[in-house]
ModelCIF file with pLDDT and N, C-alpha, C, O atoms, coordinates in Angstrom:
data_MODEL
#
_entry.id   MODEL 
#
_entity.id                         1 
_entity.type                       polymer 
_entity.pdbx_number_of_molecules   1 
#
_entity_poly.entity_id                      1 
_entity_poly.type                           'polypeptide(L)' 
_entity_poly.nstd_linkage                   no 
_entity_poly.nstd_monomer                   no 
_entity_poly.pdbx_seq_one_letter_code       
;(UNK)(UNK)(UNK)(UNK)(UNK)(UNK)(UNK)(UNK)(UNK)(UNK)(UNK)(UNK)(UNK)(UNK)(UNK)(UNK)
(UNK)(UNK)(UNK)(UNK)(UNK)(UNK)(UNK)(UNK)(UNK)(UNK)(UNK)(UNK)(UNK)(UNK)(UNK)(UNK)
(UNK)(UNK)(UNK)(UNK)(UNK)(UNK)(UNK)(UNK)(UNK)(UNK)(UNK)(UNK)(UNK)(UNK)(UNK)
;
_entity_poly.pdbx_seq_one_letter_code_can   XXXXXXXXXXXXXXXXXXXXXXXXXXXXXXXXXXXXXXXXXXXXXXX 
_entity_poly.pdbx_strand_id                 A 
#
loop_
_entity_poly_seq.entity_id 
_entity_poly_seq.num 
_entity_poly_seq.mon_id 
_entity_poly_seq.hetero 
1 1  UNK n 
1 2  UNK n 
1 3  UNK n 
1 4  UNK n 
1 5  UNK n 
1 6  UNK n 
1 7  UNK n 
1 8  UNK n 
1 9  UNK n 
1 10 UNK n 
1 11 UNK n 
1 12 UNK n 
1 13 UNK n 
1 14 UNK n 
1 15 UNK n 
1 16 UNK n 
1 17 UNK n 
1 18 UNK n 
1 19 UNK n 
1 20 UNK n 
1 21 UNK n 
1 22 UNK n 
1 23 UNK n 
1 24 UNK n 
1 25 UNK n 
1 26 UNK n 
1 27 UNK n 
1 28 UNK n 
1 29 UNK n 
1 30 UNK n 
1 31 UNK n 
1 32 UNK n 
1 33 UNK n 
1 34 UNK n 
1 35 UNK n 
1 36 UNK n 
1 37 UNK n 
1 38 UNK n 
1 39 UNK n 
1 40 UNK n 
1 41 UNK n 
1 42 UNK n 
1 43 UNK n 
1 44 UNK n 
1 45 UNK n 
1 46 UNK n 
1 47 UNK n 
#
_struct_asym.id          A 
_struct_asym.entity_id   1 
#
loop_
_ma_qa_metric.id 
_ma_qa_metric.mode 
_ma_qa_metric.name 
_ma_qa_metric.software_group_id 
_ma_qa_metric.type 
1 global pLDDT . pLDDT 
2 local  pLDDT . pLDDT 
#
_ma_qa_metric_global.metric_id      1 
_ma_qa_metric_global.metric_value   94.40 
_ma_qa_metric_global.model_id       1 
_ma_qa_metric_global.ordinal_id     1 
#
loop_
_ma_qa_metric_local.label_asym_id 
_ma_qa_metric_local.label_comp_id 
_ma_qa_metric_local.label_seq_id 
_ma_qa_metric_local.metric_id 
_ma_qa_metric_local.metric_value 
_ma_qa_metric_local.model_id 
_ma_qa_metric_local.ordinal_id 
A UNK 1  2 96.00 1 1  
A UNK 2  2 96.00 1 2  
A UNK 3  2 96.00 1 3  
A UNK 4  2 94.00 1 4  
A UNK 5  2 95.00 1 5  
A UNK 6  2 95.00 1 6  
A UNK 7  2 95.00 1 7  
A UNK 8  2 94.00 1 8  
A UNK 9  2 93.00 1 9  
A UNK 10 2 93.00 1 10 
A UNK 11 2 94.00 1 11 
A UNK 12 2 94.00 1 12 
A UNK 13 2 95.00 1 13 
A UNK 14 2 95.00 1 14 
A UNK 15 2 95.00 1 15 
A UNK 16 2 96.00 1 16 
A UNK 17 2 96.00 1 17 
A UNK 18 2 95.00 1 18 
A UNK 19 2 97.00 1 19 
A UNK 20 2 97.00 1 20 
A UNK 21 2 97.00 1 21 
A UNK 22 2 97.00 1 22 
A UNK 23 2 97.00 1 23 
A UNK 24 2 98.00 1 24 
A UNK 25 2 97.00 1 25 
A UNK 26 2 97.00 1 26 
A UNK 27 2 98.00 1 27 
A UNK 28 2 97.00 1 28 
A UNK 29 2 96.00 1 29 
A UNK 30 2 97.00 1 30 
A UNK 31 2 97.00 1 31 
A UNK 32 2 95.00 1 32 
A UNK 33 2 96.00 1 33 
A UNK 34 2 97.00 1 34 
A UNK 35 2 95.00 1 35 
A UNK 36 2 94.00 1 36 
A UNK 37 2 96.00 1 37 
A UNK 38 2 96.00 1 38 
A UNK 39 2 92.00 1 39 
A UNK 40 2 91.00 1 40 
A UNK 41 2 90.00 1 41 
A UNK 42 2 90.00 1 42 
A UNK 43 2 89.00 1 43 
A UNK 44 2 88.00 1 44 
A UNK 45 2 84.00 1 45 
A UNK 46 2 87.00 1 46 
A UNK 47 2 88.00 1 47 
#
loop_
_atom_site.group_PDB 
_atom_site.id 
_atom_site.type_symbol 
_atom_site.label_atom_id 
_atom_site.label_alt_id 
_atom_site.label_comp_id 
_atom_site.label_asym_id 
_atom_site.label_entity_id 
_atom_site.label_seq_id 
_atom_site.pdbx_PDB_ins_code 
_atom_site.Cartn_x 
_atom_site.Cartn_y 
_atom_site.Cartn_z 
_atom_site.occupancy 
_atom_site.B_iso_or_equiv 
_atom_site.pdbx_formal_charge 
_atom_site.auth_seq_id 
_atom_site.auth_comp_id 
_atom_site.auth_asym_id 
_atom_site.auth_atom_id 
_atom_site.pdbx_PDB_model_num 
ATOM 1   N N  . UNK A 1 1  ? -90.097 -43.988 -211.944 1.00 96.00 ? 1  UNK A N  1 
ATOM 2   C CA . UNK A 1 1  ? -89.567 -45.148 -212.673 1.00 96.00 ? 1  UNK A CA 1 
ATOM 3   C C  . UNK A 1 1  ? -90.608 -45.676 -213.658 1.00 96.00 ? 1  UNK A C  1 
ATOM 4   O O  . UNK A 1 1  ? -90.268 -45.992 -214.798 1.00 96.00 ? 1  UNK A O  1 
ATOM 5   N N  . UNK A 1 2  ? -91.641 -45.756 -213.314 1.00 96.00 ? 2  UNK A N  1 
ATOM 6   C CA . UNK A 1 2  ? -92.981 -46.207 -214.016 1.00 96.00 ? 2  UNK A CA 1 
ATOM 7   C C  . UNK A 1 2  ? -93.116 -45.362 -215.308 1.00 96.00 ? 2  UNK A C  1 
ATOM 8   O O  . UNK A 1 2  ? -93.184 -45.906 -216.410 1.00 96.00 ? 2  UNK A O  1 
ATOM 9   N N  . UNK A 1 3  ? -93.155 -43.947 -215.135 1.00 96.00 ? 3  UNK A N  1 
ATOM 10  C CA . UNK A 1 3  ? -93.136 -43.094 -216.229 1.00 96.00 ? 3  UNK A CA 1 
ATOM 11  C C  . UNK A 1 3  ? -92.157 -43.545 -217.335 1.00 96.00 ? 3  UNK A C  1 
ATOM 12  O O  . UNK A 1 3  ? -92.616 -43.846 -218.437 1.00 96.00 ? 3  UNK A O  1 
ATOM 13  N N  . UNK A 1 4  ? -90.696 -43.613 -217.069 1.00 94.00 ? 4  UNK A N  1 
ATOM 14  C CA . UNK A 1 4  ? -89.340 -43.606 -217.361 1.00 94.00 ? 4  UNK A CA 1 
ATOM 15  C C  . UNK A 1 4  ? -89.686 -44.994 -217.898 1.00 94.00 ? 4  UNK A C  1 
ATOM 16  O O  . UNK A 1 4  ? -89.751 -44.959 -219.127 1.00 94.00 ? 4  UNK A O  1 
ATOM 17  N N  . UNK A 1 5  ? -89.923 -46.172 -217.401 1.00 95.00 ? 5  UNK A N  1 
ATOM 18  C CA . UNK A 1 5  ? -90.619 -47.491 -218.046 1.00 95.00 ? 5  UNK A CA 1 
ATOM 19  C C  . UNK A 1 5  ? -91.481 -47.665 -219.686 1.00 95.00 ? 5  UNK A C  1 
ATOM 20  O O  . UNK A 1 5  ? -91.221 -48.323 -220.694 1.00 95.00 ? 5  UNK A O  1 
ATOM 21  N N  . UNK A 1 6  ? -92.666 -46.651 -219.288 1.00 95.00 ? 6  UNK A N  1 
ATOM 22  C CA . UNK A 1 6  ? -93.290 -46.410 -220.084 1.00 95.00 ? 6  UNK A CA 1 
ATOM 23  C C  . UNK A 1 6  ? -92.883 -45.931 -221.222 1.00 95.00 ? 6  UNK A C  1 
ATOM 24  O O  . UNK A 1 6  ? -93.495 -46.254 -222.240 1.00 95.00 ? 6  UNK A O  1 
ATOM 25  N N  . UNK A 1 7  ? -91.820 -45.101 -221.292 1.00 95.00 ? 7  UNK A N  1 
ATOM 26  C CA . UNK A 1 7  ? -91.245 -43.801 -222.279 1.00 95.00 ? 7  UNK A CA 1 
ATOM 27  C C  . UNK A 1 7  ? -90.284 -44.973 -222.959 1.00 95.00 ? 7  UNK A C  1 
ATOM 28  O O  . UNK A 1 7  ? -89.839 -44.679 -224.068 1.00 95.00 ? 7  UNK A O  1 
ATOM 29  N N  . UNK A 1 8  ? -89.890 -46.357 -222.382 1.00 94.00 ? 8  UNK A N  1 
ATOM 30  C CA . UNK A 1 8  ? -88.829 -46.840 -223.370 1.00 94.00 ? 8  UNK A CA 1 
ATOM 31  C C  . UNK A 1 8  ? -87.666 -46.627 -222.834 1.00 94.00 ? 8  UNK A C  1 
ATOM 32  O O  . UNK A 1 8  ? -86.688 -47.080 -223.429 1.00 94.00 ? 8  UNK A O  1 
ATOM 33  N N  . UNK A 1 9  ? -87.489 -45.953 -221.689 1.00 93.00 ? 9  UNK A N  1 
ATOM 34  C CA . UNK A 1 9  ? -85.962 -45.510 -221.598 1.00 93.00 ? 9  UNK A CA 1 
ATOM 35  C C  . UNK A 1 9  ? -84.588 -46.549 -221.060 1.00 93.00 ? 9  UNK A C  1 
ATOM 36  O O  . UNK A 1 9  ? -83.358 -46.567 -221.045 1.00 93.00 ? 9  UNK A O  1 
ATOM 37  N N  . UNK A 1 10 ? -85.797 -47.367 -220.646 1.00 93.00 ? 10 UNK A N  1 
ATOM 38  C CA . UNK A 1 10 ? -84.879 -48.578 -220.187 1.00 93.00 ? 10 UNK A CA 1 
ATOM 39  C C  . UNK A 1 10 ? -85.662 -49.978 -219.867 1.00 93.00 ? 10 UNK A C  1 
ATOM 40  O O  . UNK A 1 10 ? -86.644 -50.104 -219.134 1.00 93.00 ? 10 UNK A O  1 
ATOM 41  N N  . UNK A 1 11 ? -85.070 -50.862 -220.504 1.00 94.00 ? 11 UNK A N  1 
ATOM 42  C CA . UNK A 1 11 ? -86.340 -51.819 -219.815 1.00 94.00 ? 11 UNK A CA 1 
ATOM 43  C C  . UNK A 1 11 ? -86.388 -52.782 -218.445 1.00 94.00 ? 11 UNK A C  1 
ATOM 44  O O  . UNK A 1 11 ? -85.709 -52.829 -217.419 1.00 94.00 ? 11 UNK A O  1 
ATOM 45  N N  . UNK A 1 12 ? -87.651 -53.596 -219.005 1.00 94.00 ? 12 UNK A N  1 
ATOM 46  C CA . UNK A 1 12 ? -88.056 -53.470 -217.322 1.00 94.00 ? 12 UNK A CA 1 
ATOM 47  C C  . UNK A 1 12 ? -87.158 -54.071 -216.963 1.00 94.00 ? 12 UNK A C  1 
ATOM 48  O O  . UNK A 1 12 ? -86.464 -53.296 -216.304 1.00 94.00 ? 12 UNK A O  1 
ATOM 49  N N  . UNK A 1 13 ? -86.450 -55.614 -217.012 1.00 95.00 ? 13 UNK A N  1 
ATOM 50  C CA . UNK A 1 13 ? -85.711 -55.949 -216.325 1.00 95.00 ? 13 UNK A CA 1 
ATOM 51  C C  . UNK A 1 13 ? -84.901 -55.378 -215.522 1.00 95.00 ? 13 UNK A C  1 
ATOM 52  O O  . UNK A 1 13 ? -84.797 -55.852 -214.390 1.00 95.00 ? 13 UNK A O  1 
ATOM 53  N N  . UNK A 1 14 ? -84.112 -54.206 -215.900 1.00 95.00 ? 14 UNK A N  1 
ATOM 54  C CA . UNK A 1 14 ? -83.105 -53.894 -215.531 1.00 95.00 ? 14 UNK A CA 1 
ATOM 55  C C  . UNK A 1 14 ? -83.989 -52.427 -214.084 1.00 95.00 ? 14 UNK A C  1 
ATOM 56  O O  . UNK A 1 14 ? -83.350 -51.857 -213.200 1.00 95.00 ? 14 UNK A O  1 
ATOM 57  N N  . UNK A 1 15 ? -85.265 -52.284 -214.330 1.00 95.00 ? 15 UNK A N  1 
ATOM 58  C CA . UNK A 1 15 ? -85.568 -51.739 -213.164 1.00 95.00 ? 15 UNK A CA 1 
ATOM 59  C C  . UNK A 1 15 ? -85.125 -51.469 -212.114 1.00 95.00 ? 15 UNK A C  1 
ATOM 60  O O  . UNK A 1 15 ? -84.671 -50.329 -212.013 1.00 95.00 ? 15 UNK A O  1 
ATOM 61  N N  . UNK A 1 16 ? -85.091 -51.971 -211.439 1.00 96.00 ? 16 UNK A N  1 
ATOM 62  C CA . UNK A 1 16 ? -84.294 -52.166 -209.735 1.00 96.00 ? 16 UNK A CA 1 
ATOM 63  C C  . UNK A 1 16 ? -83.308 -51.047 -209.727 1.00 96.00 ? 16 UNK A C  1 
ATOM 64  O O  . UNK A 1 16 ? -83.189 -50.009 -209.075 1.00 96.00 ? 16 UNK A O  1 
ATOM 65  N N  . UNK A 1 17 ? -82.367 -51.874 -211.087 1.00 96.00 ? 17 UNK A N  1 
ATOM 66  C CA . UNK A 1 17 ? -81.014 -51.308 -211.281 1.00 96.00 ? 17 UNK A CA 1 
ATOM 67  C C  . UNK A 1 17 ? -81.193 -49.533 -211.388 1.00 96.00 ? 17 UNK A C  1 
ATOM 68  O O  . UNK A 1 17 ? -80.545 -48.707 -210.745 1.00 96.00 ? 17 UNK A O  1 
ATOM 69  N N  . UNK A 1 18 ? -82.000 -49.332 -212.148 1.00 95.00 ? 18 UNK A N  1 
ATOM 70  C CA . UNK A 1 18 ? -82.080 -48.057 -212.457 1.00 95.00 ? 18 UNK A CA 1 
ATOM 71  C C  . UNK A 1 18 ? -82.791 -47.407 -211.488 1.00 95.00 ? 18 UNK A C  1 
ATOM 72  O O  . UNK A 1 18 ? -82.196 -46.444 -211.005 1.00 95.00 ? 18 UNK A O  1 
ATOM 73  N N  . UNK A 1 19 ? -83.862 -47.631 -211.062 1.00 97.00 ? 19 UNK A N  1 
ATOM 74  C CA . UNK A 1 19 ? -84.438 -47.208 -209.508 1.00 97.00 ? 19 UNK A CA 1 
ATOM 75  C C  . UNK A 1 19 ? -83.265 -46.584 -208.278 1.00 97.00 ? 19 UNK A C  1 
ATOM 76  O O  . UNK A 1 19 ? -83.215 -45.518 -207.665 1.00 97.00 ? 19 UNK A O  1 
ATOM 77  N N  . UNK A 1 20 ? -82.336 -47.895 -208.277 1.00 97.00 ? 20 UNK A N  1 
ATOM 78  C CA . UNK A 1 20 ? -81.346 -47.851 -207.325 1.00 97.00 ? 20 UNK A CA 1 
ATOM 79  C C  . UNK A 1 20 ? -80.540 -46.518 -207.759 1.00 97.00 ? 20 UNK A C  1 
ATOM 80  O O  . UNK A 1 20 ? -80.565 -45.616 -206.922 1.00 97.00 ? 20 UNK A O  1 
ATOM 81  N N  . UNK A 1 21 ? -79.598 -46.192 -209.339 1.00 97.00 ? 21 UNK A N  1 
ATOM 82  C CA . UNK A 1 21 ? -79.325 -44.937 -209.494 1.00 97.00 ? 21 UNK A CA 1 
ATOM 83  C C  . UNK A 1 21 ? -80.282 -43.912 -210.103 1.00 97.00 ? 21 UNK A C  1 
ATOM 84  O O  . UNK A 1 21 ? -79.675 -43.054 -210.743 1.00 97.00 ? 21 UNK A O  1 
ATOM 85  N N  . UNK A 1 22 ? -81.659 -43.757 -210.080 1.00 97.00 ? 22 UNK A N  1 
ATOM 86  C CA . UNK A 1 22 ? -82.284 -42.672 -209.721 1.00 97.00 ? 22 UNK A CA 1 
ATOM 87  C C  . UNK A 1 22 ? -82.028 -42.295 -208.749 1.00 97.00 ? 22 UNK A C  1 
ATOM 88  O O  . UNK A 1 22 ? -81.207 -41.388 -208.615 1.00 97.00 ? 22 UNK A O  1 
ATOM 89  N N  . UNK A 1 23 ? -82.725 -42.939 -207.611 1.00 97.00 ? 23 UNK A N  1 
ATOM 90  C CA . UNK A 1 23 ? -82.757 -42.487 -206.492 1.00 97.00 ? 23 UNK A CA 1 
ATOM 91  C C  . UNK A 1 23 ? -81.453 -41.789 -205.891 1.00 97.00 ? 23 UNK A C  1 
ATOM 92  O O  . UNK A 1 23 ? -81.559 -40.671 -205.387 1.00 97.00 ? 23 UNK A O  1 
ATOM 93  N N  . UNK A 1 24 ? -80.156 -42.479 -205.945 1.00 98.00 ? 24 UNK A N  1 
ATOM 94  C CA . UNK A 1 24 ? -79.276 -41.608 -206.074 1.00 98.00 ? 24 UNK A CA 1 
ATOM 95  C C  . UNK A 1 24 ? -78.971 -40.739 -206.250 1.00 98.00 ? 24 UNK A C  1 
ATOM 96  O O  . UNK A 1 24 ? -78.487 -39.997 -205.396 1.00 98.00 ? 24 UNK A O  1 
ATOM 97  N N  . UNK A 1 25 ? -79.169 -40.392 -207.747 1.00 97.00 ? 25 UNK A N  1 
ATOM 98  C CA . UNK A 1 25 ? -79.107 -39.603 -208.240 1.00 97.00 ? 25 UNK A CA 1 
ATOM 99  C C  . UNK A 1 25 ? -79.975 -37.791 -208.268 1.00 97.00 ? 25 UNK A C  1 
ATOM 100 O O  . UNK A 1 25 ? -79.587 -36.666 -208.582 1.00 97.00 ? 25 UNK A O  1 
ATOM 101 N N  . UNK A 1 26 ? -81.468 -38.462 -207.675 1.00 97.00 ? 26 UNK A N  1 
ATOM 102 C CA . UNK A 1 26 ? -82.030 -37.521 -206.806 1.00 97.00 ? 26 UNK A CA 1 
ATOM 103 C C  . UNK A 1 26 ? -81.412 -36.935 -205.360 1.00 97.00 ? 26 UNK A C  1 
ATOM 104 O O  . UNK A 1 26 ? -81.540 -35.764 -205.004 1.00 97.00 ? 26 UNK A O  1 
ATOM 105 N N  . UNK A 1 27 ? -80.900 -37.700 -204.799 1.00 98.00 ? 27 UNK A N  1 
ATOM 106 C CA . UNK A 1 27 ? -80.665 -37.485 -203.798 1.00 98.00 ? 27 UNK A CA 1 
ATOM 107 C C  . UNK A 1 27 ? -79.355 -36.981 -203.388 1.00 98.00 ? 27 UNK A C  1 
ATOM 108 O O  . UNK A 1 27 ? -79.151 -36.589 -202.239 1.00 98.00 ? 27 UNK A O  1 
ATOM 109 N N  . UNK A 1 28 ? -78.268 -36.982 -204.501 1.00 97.00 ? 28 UNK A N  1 
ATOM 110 C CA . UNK A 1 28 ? -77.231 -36.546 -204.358 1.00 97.00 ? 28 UNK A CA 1 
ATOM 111 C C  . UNK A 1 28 ? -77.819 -34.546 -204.805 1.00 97.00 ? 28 UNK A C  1 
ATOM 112 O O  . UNK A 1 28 ? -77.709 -33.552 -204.087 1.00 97.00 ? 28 UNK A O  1 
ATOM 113 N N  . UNK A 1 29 ? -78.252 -34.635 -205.858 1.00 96.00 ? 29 UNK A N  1 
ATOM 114 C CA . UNK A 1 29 ? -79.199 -32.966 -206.161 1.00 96.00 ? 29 UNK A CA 1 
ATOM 115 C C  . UNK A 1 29 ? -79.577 -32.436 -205.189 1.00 96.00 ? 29 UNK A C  1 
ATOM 116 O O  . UNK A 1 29 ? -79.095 -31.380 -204.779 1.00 96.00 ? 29 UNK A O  1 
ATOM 117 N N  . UNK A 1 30 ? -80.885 -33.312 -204.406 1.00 97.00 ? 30 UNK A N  1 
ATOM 118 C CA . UNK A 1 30 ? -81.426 -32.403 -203.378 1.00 97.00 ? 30 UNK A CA 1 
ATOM 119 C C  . UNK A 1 30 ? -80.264 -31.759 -202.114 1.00 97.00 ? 30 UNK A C  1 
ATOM 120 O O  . UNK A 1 30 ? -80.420 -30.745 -201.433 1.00 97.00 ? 30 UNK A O  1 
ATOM 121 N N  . UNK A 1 31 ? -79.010 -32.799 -202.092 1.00 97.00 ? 31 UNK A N  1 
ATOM 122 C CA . UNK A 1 31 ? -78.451 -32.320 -200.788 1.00 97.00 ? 31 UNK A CA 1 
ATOM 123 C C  . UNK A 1 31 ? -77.161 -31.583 -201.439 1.00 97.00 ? 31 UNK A C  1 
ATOM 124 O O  . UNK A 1 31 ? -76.071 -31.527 -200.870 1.00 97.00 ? 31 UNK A O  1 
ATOM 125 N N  . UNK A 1 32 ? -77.497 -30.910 -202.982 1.00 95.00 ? 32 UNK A N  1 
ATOM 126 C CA . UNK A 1 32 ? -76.420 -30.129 -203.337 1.00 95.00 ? 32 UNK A CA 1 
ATOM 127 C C  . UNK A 1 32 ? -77.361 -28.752 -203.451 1.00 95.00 ? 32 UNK A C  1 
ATOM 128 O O  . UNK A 1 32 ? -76.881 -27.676 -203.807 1.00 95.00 ? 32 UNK A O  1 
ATOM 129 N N  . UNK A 1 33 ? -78.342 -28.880 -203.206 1.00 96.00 ? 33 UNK A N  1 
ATOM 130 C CA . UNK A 1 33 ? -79.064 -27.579 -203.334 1.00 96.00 ? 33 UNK A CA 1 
ATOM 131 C C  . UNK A 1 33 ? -78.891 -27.073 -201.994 1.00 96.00 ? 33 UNK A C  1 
ATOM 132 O O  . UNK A 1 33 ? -78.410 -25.956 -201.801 1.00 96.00 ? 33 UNK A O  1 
ATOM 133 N N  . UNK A 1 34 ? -79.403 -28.138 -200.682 1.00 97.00 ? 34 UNK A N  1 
ATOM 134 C CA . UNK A 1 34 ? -79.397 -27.839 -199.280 1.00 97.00 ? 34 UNK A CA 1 
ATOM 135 C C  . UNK A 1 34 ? -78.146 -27.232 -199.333 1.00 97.00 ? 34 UNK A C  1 
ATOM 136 O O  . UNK A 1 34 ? -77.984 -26.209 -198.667 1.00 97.00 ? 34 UNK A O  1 
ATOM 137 N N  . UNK A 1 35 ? -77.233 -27.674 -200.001 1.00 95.00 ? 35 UNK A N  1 
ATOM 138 C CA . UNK A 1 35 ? -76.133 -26.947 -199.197 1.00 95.00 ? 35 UNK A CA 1 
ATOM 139 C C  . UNK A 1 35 ? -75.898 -25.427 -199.686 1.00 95.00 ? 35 UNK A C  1 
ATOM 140 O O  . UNK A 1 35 ? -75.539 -24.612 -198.836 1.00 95.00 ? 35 UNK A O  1 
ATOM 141 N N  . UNK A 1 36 ? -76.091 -24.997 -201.068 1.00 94.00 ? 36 UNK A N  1 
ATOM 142 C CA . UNK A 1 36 ? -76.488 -23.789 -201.970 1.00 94.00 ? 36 UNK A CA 1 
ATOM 143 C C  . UNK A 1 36 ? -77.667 -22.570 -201.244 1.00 94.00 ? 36 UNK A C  1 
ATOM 144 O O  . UNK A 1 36 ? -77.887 -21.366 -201.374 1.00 94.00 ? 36 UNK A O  1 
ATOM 145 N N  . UNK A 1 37 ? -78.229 -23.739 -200.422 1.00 96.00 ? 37 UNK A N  1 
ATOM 146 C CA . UNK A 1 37 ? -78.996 -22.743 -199.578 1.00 96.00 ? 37 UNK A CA 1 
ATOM 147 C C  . UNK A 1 37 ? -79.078 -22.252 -198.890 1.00 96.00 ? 37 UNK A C  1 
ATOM 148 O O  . UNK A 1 37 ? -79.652 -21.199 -198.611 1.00 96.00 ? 37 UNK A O  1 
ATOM 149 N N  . UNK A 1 38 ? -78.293 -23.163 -198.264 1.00 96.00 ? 38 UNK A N  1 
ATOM 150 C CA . UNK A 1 38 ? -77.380 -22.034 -196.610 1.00 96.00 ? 38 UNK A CA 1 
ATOM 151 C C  . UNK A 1 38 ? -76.803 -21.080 -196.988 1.00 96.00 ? 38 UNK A C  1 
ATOM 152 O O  . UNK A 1 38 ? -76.983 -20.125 -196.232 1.00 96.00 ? 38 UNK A O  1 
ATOM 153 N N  . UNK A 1 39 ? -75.687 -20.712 -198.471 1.00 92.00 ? 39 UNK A N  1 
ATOM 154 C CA . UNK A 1 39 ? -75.108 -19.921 -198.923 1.00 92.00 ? 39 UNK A CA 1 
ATOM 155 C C  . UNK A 1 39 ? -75.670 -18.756 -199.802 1.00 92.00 ? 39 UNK A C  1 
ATOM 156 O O  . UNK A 1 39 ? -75.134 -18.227 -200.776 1.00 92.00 ? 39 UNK A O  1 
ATOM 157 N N  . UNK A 1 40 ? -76.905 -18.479 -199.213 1.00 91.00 ? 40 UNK A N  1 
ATOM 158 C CA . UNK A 1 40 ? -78.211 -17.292 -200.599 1.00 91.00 ? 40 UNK A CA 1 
ATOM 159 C C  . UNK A 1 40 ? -77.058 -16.285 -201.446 1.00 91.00 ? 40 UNK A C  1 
ATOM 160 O O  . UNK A 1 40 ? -77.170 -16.070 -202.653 1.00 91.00 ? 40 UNK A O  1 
ATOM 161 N N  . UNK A 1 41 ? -76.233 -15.862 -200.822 1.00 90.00 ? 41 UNK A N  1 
ATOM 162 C CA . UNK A 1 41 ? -75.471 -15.157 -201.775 1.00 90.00 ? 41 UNK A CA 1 
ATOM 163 C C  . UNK A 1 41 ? -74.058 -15.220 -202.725 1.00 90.00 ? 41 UNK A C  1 
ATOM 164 O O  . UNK A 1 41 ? -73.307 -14.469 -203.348 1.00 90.00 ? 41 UNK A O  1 
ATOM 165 N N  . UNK A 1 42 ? -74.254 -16.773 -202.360 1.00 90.00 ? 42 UNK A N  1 
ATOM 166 C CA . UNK A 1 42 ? -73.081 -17.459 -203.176 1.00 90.00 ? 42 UNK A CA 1 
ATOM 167 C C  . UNK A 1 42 ? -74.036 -18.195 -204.900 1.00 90.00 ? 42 UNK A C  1 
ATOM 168 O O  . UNK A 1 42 ? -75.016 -18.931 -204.785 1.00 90.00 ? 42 UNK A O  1 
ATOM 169 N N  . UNK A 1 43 ? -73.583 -17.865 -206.020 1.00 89.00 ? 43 UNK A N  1 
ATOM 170 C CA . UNK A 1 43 ? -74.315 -18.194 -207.244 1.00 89.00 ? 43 UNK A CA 1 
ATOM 171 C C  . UNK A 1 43 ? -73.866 -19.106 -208.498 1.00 89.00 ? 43 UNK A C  1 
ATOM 172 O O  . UNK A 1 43 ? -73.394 -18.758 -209.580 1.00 89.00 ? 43 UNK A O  1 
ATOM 173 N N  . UNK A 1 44 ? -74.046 -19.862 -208.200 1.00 88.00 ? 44 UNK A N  1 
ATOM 174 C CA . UNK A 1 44 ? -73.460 -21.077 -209.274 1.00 88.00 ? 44 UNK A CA 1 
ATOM 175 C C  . UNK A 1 44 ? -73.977 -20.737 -210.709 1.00 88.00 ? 44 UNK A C  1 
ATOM 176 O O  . UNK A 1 44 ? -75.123 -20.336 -210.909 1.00 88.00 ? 44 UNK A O  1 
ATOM 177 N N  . UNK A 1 45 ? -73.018 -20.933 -211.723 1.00 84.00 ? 45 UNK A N  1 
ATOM 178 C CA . UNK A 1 45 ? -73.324 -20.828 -213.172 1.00 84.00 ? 45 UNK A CA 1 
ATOM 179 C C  . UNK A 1 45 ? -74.705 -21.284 -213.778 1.00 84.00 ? 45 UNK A C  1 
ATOM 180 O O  . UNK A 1 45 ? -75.609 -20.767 -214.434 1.00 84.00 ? 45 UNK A O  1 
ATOM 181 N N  . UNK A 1 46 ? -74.386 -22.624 -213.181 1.00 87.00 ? 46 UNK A N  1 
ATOM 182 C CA . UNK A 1 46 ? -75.811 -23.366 -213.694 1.00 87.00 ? 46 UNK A CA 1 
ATOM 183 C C  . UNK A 1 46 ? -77.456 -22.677 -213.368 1.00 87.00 ? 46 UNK A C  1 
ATOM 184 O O  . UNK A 1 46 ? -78.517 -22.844 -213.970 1.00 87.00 ? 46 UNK A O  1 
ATOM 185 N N  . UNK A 1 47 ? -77.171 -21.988 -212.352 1.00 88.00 ? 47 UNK A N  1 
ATOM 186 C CA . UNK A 1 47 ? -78.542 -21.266 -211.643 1.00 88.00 ? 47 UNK A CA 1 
ATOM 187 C C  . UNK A 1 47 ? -78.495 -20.178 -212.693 1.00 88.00 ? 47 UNK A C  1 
ATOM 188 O O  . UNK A 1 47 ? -79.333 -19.276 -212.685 1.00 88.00 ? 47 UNK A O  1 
#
């Protein structure tokens, strides 16, 4: 967020806010990979 701060991308006030959907937003990824990984021979476009 600090980086993302720095760069202008949003300001600070609204921090929190954006913290709150980062983090989300990380976290919805990591547990779409977990699940991509149980499946090694199933291959999504994007990969």
């Amino acid at each position: 967020v600090a980086t993302l701060l720095s760069k202008g991308v949003f300001p600070h006030e609204e921090r929190n806010e954006y913290k709150k959907m980062i983090l989300e937003d990380l976290r919805d990824k990591c547990a779409e990979i977990e699940i991509r990984l149980r499946a090694p021979k199933v291959v999504y476009s994007d990969e």
